[in-house]
N, C-alpha and C. Protein backbone atom coordinates (compact mmCIF):
# COMPACT_ATOMS: atom_id res chain seq x y z
N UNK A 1 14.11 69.31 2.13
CA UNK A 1 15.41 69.63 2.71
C UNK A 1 16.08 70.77 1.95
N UNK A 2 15.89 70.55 0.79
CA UNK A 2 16.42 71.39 -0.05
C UNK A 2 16.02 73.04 0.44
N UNK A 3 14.64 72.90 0.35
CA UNK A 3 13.86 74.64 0.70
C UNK A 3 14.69 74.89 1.87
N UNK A 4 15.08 74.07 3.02
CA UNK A 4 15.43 74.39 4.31
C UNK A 4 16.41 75.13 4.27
N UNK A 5 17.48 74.08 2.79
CA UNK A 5 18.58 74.77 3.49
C UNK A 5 18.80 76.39 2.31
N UNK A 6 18.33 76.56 1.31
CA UNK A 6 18.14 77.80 1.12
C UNK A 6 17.77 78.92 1.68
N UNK A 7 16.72 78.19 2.70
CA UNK A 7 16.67 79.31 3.21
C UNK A 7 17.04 79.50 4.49
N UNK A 8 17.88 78.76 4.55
CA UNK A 8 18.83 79.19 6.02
C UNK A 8 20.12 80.08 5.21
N UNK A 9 20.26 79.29 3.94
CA UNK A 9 21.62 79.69 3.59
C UNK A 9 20.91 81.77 3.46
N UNK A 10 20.29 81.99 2.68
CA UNK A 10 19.82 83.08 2.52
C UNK A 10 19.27 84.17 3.94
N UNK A 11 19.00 83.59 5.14
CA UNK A 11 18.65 84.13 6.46
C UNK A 11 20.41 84.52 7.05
N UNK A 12 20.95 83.30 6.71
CA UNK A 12 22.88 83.51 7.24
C UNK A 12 22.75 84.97 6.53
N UNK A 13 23.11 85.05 5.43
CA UNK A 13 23.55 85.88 4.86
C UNK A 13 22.80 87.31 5.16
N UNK A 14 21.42 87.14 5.28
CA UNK A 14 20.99 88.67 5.77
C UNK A 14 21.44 89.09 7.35
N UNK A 15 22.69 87.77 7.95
CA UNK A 15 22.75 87.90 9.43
C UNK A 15 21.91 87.64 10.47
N UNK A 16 20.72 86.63 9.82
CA UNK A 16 19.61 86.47 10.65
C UNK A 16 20.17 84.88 11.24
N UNK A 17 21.22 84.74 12.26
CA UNK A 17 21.57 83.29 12.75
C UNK A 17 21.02 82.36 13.13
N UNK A 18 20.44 82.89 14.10
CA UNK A 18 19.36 82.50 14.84
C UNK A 18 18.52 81.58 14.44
N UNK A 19 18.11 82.40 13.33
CA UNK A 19 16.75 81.64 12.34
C UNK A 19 17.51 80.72 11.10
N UNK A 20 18.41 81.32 10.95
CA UNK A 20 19.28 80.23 9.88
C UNK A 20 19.93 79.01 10.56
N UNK A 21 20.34 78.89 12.07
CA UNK A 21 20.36 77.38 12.72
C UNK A 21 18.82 76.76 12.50
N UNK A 22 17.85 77.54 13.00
CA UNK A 22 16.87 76.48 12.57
C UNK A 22 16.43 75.74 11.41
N UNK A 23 17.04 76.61 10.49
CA UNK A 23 16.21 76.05 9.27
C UNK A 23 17.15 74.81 8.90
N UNK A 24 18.45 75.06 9.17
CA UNK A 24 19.82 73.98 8.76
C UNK A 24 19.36 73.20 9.73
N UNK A 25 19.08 73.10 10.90
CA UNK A 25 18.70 72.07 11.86
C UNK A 25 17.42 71.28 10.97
N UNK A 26 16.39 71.98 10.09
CA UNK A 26 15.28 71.03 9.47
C UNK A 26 15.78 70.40 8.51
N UNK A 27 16.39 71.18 7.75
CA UNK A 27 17.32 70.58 6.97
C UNK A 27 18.13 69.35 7.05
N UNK A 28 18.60 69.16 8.25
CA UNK A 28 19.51 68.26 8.40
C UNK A 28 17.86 66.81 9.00
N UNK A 29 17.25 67.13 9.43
CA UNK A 29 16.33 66.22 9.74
C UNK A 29 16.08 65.47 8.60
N UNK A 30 16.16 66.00 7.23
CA UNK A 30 15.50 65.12 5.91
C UNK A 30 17.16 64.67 5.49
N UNK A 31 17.75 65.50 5.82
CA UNK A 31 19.13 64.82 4.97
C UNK A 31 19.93 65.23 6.31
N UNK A 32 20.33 63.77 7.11
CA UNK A 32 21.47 64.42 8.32
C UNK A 32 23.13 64.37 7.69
N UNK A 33 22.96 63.89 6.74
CA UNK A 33 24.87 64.15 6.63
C UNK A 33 24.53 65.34 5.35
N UNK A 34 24.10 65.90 4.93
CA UNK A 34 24.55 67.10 4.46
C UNK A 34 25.53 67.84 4.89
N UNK A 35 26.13 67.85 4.51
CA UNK A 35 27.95 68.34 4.48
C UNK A 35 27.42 69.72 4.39
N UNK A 36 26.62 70.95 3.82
CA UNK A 36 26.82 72.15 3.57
C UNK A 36 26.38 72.77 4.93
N UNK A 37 25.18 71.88 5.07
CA UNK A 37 24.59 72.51 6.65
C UNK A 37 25.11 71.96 7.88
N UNK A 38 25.98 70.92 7.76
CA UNK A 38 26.73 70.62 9.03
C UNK A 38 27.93 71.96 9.00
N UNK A 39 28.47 72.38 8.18
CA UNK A 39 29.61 72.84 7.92
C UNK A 39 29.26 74.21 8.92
N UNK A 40 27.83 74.89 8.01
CA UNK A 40 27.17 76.02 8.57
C UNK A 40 26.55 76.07 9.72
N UNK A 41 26.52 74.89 10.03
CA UNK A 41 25.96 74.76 11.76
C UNK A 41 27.42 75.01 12.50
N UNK A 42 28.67 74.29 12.18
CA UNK A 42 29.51 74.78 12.93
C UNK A 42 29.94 76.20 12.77
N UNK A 43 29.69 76.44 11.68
CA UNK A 43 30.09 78.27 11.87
C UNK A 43 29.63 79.36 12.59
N UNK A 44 27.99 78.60 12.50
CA UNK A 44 27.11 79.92 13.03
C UNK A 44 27.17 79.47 14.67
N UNK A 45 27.75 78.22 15.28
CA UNK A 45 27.94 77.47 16.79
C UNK A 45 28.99 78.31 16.90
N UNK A 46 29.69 78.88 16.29
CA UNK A 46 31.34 79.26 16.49
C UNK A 46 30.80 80.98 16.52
N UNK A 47 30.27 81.23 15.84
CA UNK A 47 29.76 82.58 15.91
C UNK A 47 29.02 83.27 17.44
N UNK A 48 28.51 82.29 17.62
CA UNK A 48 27.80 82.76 19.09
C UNK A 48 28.86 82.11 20.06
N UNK A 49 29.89 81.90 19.56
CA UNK A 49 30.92 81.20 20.98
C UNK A 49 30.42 80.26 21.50
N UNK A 50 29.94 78.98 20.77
CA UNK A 50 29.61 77.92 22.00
C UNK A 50 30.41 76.60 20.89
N UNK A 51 32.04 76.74 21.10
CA UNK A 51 32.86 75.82 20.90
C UNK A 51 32.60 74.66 20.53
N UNK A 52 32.23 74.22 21.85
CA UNK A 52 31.63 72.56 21.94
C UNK A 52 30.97 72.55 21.22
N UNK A 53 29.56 73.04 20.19
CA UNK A 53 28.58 72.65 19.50
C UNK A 53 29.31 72.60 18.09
N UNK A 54 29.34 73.98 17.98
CA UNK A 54 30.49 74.22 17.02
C UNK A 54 31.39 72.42 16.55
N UNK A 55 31.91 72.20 17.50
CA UNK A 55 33.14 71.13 16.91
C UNK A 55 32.18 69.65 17.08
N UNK A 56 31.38 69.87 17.49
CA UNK A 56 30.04 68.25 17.11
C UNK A 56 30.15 68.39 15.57
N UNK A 57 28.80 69.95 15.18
CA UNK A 57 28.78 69.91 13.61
C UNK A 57 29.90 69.82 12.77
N UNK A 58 31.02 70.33 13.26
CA UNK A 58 32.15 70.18 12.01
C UNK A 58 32.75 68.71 12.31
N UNK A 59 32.48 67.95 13.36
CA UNK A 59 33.18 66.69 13.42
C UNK A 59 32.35 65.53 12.49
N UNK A 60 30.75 66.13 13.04
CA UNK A 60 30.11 64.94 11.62
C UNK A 60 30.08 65.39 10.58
N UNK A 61 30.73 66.74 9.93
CA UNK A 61 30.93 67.25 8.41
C UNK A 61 31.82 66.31 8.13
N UNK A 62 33.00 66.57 9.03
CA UNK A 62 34.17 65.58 9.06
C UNK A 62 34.23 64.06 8.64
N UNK A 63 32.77 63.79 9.45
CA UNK A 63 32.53 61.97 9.11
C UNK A 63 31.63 61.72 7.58
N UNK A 64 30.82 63.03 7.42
CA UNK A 64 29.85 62.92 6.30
C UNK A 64 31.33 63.16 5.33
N UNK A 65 31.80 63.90 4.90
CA UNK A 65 32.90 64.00 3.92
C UNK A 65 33.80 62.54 3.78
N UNK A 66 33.78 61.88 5.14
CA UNK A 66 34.81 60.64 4.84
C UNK A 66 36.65 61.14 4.39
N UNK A 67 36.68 60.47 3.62
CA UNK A 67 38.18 60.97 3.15
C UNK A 67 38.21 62.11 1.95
N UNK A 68 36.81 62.61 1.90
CA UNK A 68 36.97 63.48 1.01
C UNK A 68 37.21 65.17 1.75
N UNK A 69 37.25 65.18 3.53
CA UNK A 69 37.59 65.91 4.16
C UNK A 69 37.92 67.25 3.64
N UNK A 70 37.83 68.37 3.52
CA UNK A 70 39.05 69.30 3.09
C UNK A 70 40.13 69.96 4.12
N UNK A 71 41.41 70.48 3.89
CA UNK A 71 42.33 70.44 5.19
C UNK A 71 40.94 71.58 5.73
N UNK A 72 40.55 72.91 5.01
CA UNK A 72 39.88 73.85 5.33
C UNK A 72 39.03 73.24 6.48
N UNK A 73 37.84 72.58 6.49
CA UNK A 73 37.01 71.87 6.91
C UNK A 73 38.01 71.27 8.22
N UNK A 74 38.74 70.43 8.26
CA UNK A 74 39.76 69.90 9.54
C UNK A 74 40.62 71.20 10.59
N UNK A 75 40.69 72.35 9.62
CA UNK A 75 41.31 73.32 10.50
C UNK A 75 40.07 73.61 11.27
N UNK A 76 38.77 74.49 10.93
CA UNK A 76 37.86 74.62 11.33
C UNK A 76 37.60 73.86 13.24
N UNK A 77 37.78 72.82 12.70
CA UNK A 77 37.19 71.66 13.53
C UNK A 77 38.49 71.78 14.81
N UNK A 78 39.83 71.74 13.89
CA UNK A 78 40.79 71.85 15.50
C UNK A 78 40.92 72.83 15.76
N UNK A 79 40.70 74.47 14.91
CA UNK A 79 40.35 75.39 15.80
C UNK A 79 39.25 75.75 17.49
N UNK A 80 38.07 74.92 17.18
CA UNK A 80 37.29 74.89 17.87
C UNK A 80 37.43 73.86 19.08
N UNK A 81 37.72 72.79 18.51
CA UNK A 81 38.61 72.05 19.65
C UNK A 81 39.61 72.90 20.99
N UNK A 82 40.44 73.64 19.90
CA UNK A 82 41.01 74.22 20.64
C UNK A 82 41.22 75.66 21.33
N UNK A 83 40.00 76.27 21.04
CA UNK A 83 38.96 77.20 21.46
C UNK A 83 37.91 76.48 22.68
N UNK A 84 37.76 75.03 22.83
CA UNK A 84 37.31 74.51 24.28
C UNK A 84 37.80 73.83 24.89
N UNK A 85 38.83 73.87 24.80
CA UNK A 85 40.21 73.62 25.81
C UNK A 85 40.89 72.19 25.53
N UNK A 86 40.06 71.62 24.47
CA UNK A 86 40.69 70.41 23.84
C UNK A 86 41.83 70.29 23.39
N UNK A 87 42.62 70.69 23.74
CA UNK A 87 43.86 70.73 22.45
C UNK A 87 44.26 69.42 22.24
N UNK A 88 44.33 68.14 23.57
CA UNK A 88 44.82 67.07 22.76
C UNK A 88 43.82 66.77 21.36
N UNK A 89 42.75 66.73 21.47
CA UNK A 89 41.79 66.54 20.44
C UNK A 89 41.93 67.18 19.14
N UNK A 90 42.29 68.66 19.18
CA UNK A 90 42.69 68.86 18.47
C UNK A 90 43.61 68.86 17.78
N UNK A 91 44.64 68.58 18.45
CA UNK A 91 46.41 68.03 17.62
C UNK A 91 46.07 66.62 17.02
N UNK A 92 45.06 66.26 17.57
CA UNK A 92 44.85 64.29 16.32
C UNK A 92 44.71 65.43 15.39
């Protein structure tokens, strides 16, 4: 899991998305609440504009963090909410 998510984290960063969802997607197969690659799955979901996916991954970052949440991490999440027309969802 570990290799996965390096090297997604390292593919993000050369701008290669595409290939950096997949590798965070293997990643998350050996470890599914990993908090770093849920976080980065909603970013790079938010990057290609597809809201809804986007606010899945940051909602189970949301559940993997528990109460250790950060507000950062919760804005994220009701931004995207409310980027797909959720807004009651996003005002909880």
């Amino acid at each position: 899991a570990a290799k996965h998510a390096e090297m997604a984290k390292s593919l993000r960063q050369s701008g290669r998305f595409r290939e950096a969802i997949v590798e965070y997607g293997q990643a998350l197969e050996a470890r599914p609440n990993d908090l770093d690659a849920l976080t980065a799955l909603g970013d790079l979901f938010n990057v290609y504009n597809q809201p809804g996916k986007s606010a899945q991954y940051y909602a189970k970052a949301v559940a993997a963090a528990g109460p250790k949440a950060g507000d950062e991490l919760l804005v994220r999440l009701g931004n995207v909410l409310n980027k797909s027309g959720e807004v009651n969802k996003a005002i909880e």
